[in-house]
PDB file of N, CA and C in Angstrom:
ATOM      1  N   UNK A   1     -19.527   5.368   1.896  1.00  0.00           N
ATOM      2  CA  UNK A   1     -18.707   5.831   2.988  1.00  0.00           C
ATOM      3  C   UNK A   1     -17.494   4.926   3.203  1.00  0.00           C
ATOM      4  N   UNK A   2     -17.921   3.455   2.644  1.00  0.00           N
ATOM      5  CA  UNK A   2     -16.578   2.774   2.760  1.00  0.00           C
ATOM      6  C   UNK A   2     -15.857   2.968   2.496  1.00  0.00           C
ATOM      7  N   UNK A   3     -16.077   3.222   0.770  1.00  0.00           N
ATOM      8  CA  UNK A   3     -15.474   3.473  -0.139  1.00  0.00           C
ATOM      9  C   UNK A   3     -14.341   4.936   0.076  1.00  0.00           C
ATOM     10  N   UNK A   4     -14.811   5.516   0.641  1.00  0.00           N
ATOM     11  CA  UNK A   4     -14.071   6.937   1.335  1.00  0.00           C
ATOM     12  C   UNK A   4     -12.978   6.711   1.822  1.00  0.00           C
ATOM     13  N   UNK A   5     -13.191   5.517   2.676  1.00  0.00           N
ATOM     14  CA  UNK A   5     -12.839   5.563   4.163  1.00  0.00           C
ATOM     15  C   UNK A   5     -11.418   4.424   3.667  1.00  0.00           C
ATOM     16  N   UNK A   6     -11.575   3.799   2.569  1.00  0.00           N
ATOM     17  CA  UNK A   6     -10.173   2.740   1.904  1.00  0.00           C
ATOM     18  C   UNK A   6      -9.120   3.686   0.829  1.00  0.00           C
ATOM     19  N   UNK A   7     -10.432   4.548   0.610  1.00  0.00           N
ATOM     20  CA  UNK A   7      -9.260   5.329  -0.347  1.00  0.00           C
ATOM     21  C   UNK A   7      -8.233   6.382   0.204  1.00  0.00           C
ATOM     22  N   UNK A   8      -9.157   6.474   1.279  1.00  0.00           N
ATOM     23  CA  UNK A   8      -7.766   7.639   2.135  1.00  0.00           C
ATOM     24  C   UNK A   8      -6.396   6.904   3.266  1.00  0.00           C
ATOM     25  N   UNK A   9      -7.432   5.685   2.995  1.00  0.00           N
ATOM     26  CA  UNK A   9      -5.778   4.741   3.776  1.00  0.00           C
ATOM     27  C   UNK A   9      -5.214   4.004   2.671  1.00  0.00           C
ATOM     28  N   UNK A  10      -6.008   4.229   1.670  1.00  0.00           N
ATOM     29  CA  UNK A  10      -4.886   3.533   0.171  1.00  0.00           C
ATOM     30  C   UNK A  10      -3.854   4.749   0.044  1.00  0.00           C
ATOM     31  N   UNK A  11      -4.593   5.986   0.074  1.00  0.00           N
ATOM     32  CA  UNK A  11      -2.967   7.364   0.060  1.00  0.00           C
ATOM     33  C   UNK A  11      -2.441   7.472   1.044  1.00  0.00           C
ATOM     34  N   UNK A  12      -2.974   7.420   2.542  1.00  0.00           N
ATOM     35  CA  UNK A  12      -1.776   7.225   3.143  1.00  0.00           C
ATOM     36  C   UNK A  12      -0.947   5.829   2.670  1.00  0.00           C
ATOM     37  N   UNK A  13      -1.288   5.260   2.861  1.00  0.00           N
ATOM     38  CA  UNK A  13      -0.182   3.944   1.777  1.00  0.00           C
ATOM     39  C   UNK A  13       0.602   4.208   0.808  1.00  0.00           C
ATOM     40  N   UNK A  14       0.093   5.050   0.388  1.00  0.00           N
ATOM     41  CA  UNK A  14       0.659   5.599  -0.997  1.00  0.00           C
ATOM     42  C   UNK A  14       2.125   6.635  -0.764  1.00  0.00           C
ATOM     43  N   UNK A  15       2.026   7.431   0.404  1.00  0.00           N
ATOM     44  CA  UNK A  15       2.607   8.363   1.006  1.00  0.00           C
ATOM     45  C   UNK A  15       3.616   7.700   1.621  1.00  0.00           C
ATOM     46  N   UNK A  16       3.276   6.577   2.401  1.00  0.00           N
ATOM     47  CA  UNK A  16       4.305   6.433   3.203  1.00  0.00           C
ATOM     48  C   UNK A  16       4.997   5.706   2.163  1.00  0.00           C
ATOM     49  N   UNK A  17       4.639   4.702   1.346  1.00  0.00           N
ATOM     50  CA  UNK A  17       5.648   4.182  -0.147  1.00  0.00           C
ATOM     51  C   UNK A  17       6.659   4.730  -0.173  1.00  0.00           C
ATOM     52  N   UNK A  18       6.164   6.249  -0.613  1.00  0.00           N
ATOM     53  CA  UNK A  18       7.444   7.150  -1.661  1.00  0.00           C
ATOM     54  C   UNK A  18       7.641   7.442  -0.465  1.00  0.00           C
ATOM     55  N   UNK A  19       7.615   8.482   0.876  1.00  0.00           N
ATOM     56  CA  UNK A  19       8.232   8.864   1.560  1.00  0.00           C
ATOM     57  C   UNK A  19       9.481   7.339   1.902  1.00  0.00           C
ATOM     58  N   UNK A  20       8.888   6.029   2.434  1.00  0.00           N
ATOM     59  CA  UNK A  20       9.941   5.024   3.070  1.00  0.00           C
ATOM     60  C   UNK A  20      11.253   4.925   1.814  1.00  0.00           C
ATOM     61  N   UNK A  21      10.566   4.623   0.375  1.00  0.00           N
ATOM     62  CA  UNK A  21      11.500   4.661  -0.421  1.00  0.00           C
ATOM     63  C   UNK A  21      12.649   5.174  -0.581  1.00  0.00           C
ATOM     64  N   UNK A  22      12.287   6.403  -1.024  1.00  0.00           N
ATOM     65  CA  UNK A  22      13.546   7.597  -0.803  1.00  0.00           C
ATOM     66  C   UNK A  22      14.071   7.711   0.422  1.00  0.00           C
ATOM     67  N   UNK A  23      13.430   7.704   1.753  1.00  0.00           N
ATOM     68  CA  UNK A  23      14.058   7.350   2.655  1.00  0.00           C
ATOM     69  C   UNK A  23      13.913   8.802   3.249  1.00  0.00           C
ATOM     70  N   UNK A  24      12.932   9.462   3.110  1.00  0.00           N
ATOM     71  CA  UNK A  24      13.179  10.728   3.434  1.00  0.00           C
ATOM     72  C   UNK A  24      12.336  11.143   5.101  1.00  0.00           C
ATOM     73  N   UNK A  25      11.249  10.166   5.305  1.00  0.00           N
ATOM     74  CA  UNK A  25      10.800   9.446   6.487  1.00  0.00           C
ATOM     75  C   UNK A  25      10.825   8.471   6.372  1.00  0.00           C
ATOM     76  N   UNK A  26      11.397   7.574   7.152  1.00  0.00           N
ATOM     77  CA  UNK A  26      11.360   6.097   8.165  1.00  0.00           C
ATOM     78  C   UNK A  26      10.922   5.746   8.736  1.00  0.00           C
ATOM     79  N   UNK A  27       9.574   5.601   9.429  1.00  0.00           N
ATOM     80  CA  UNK A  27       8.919   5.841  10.707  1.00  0.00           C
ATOM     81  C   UNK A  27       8.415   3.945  10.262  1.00  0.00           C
ATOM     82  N   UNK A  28       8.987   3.491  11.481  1.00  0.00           N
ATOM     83  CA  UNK A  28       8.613   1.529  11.482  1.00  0.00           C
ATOM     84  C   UNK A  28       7.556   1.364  11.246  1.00  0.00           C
ATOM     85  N   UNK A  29       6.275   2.422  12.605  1.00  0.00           N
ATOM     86  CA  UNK A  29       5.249   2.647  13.161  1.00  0.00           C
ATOM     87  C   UNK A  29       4.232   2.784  11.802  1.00  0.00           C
ATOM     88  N   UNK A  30       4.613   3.597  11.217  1.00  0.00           N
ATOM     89  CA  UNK A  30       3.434   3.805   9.739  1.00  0.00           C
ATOM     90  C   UNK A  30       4.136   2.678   9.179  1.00  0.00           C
ATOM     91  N   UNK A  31       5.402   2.505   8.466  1.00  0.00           N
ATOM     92  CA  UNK A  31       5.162   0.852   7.950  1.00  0.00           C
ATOM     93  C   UNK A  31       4.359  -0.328   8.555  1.00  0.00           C
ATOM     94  N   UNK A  32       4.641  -0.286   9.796  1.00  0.00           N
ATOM     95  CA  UNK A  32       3.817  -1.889  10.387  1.00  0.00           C
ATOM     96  C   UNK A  32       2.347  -1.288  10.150  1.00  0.00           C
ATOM     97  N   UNK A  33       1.839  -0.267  10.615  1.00  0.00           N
ATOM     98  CA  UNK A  33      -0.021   0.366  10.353  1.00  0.00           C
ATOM     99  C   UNK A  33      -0.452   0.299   9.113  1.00  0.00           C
ATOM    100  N   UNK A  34       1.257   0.151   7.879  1.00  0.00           N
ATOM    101  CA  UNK A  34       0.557  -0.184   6.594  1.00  0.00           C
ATOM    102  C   UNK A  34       0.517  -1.684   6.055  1.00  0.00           C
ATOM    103  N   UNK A  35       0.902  -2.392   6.804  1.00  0.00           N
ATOM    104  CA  UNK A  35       1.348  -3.428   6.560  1.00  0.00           C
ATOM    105  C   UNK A  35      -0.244  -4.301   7.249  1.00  0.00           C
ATOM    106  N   UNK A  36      -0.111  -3.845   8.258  1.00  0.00           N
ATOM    107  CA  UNK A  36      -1.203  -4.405   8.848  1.00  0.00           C
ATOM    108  C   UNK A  36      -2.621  -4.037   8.432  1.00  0.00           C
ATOM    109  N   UNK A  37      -2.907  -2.915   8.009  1.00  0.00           N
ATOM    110  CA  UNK A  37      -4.093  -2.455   6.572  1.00  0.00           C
ATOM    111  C   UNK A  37      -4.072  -3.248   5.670  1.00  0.00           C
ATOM    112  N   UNK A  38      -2.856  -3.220   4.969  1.00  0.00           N
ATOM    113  CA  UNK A  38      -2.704  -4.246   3.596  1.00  0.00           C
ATOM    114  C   UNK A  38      -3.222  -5.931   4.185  1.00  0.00           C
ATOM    115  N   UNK A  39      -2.487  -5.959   4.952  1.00  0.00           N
ATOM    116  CA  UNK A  39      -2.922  -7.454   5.206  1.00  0.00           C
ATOM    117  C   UNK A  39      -3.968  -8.008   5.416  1.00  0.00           C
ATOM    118  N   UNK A  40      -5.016  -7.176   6.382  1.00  0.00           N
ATOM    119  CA  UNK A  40      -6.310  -7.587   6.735  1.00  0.00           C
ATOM    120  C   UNK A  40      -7.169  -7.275   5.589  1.00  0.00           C
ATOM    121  N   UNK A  41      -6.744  -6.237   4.434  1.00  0.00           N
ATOM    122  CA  UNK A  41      -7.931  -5.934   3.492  1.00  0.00           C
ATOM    123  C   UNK A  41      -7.775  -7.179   2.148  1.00  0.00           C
ATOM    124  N   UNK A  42      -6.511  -7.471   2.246  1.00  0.00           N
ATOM    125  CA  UNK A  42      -6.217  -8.265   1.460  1.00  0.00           C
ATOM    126  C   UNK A  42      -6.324  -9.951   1.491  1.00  0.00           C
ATOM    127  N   UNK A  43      -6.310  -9.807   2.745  1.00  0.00           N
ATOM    128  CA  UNK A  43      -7.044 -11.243   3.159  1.00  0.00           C
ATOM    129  C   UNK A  43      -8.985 -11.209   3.244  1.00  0.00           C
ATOM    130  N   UNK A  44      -8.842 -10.296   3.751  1.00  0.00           N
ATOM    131  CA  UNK A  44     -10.469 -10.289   3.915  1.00  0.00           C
ATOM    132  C   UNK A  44     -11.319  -9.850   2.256  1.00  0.00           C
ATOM    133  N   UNK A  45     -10.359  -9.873   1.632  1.00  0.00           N
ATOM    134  CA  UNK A  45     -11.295 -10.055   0.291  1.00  0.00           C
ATOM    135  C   UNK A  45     -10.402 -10.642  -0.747  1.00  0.00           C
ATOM    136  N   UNK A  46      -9.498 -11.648   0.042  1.00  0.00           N
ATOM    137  CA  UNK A  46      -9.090 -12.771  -0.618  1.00  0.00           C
ATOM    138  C   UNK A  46      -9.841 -13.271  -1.717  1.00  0.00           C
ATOM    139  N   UNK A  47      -9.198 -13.612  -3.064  1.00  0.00           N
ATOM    140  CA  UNK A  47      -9.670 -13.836  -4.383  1.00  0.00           C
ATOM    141  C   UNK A  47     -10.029 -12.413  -5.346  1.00  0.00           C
ATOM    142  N   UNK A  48      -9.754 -11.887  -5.390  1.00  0.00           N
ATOM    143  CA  UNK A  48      -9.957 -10.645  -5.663  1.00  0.00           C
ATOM    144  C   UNK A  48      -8.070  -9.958  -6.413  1.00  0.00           C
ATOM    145  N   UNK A  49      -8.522  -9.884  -7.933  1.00  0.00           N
ATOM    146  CA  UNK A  49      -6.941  -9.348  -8.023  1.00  0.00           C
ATOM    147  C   UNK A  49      -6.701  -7.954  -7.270  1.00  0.00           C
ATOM    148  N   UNK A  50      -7.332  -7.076  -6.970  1.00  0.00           N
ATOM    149  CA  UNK A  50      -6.722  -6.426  -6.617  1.00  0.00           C
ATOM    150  C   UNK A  50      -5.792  -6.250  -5.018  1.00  0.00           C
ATOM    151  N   UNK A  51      -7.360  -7.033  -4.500  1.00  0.00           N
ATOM    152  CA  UNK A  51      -7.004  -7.547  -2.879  1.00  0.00           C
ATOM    153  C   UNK A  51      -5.608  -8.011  -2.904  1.00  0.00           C
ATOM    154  N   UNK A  52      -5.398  -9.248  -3.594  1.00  0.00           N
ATOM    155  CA  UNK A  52      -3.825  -9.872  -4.070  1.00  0.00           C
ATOM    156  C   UNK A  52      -2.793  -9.308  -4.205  1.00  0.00           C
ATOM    157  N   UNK A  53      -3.100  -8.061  -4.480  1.00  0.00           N
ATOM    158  CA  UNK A  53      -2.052  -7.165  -5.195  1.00  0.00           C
ATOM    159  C   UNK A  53      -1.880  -6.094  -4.015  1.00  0.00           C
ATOM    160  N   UNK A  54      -2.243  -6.098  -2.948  1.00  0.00           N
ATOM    161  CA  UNK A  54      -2.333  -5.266  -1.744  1.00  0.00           C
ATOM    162  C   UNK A  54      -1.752  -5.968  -1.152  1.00  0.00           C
ATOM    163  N   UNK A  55      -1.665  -7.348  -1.026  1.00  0.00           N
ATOM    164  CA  UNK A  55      -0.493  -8.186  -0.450  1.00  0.00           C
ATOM    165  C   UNK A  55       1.110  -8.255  -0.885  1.00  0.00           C
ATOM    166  N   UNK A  56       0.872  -8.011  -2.264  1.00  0.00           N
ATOM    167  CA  UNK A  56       2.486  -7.887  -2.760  1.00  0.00           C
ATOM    168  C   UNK A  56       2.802  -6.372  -2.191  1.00  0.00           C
ATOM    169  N   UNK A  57       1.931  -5.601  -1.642  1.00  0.00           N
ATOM    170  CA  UNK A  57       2.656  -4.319  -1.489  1.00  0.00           C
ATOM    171  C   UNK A  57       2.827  -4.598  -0.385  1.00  0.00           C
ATOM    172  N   UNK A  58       2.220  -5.139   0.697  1.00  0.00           N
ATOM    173  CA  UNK A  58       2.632  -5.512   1.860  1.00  0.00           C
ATOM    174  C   UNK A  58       3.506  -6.451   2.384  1.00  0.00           C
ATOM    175  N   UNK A  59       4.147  -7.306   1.256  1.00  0.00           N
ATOM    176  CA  UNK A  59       5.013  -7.731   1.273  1.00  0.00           C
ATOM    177  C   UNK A  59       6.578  -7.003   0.723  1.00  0.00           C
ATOM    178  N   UNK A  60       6.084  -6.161   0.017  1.00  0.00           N
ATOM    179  CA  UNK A  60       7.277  -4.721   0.014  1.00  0.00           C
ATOM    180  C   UNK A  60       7.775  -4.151   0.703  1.00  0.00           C
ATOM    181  N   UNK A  61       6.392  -3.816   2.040  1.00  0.00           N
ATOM    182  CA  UNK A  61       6.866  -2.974   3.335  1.00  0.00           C
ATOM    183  C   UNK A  61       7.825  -3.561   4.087  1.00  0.00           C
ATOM    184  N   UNK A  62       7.448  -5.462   4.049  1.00  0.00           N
ATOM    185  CA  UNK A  62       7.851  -6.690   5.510  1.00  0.00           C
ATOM    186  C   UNK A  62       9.438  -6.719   4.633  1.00  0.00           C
ATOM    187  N   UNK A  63       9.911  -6.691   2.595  1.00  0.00           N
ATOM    188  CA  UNK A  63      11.169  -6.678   2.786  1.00  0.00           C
ATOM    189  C   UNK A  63      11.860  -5.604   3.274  1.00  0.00           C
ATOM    190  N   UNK A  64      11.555  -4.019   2.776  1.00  0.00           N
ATOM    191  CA  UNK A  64      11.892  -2.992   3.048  1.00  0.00           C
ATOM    192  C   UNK A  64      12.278  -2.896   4.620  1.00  0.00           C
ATOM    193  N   UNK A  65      11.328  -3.375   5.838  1.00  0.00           N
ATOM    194  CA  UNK A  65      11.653  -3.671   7.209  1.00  0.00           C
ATOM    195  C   UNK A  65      12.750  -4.450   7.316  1.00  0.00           C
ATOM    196  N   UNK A  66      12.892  -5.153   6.516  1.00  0.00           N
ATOM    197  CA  UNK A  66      14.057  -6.477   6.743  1.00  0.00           C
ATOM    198  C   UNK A  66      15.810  -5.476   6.426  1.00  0.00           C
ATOM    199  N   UNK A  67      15.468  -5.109   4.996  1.00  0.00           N
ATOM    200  CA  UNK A  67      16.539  -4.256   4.776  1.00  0.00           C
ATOM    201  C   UNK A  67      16.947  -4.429   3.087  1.00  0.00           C
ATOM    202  N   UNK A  68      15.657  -5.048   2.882  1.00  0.00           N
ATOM    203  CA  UNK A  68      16.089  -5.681   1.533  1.00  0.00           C
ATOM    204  C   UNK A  68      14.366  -4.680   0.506  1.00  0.00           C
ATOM    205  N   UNK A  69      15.744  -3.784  -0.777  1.00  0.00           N
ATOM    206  CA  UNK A  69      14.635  -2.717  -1.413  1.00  0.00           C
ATOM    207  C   UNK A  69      14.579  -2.962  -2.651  1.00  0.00           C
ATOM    208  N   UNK A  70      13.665  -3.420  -3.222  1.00  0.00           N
ATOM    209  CA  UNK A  70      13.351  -3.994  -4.834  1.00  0.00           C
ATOM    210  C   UNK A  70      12.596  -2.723  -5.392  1.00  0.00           C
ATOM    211  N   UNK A  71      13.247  -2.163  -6.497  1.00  0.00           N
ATOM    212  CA  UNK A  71      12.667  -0.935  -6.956  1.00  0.00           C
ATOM    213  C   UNK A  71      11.558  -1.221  -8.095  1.00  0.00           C
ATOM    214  N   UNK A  72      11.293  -2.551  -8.403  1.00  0.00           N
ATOM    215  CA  UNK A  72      10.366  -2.935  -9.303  1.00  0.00           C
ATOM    216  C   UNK A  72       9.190  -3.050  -8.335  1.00  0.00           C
ATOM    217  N   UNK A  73       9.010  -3.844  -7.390  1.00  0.00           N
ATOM    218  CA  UNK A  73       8.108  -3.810  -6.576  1.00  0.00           C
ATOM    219  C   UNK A  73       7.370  -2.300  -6.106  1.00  0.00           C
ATOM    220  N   UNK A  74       8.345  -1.243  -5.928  1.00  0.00           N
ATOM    221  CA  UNK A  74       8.054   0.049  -5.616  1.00  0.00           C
ATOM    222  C   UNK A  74       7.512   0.813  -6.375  1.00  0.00           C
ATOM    223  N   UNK A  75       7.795   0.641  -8.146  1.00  0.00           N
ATOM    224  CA  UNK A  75       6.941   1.313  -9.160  1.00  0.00           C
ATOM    225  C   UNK A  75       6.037   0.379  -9.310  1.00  0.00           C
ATOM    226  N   UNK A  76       5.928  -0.664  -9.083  1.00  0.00           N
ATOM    227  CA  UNK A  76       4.653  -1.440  -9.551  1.00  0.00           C
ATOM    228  C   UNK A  76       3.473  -0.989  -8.788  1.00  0.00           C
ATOM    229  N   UNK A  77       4.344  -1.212  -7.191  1.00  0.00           N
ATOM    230  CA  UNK A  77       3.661  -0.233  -6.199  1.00  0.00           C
ATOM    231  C   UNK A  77       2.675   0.846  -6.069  1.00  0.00           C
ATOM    232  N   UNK A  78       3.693   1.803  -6.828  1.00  0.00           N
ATOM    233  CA  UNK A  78       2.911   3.375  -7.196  1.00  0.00           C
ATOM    234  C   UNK A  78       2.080   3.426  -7.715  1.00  0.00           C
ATOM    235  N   UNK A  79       2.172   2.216  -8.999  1.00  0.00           N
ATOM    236  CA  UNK A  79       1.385   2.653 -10.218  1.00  0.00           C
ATOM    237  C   UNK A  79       0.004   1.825  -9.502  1.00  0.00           C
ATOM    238  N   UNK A  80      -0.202   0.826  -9.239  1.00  0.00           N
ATOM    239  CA  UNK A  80      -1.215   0.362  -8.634  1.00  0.00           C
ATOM    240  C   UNK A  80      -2.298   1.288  -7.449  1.00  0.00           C
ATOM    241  N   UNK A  81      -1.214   1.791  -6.607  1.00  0.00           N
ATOM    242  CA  UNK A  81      -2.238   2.306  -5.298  1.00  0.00           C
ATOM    243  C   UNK A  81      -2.370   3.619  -6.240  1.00  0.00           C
ATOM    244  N   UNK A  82      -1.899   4.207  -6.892  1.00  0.00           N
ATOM    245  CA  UNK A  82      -2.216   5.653  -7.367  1.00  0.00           C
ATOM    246  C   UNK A  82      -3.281   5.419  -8.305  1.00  0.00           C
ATOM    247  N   UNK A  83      -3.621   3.891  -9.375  1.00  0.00           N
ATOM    248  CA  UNK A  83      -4.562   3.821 -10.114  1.00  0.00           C
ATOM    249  C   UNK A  83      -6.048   4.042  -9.108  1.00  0.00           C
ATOM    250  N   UNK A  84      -5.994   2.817  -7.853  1.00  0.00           N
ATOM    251  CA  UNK A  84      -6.828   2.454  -7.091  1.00  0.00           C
ATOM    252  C   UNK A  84      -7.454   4.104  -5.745  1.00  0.00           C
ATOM    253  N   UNK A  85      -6.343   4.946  -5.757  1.00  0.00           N
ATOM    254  CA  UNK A  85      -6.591   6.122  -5.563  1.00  0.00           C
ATOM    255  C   UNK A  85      -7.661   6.436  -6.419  1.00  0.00           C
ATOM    256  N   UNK A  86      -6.793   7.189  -7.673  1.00  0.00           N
ATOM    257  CA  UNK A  86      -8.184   7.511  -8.729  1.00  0.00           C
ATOM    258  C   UNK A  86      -9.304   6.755  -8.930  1.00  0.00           C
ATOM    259  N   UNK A  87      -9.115   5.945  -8.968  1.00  0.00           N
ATOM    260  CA  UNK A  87     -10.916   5.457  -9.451  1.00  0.00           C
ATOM    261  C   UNK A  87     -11.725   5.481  -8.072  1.00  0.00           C
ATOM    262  N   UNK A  88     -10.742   5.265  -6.911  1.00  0.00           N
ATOM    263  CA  UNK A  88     -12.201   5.658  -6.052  1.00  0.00           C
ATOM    264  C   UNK A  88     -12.122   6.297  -5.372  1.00  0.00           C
ATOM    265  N   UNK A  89     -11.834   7.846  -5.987  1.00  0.00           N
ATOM    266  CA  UNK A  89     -12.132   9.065  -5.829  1.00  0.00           C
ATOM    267  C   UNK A  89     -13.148   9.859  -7.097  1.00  0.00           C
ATOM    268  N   UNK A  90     -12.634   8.956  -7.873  1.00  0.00           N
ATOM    269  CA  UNK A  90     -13.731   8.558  -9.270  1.00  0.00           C
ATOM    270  C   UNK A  90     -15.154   8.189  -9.233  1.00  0.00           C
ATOM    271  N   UNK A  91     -15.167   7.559  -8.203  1.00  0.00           N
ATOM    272  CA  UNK A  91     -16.551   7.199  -8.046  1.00  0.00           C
ATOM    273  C   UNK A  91     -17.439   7.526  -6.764  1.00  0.00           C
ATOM    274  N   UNK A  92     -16.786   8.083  -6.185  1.00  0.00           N
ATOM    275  CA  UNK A  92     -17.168   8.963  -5.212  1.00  0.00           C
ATOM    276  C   UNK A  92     -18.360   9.713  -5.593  1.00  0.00           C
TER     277      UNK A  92
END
């Protein structure tokens, strides 16, 4: 049930990515709610590459807030939460 319950706030994560990217919604409110997901899951299972790697995306959101948009960070982005999508919907 955990497992459920991370993968559907890994796609909303995923959603708001490409939506903030393109710029087609802006909403601060879902950046900071993703930011603040990323952060606590990524600390709380600190040591963990993937955990780690939920921090660099959350450190994507805090430049993107600032005003500053790295498009490497954003496909690295995708390709990560969309892997971590599939597999645990995979194992579901």
């Amino acid at each position: 049930m955990l497992m459920l319950i991370f993968t559907i706030l890994d796609l909303i994560v995923f959603i708001t990515l490409i939506l903030t990217h393109y710029s087609w919604i802006v909403s601060p409110l879902l950046i900071i709610l993703s930011v603040i997901y990323l952060l606590v899951k990524g600390l709380a299972f600190f040591g963990e590459l993937l955990s780690m790697l939920d921090l660099v995306i959350a450190l994507y959101f805090i430049l993107f807030l600032i005003g500053i948009n790295f498009s490497l960070l954003f496909y690295f982005g995708v390709v990560f939460l969309l892997y971590k999508i599939i597999m645990g919907f995979v194992n579901l």
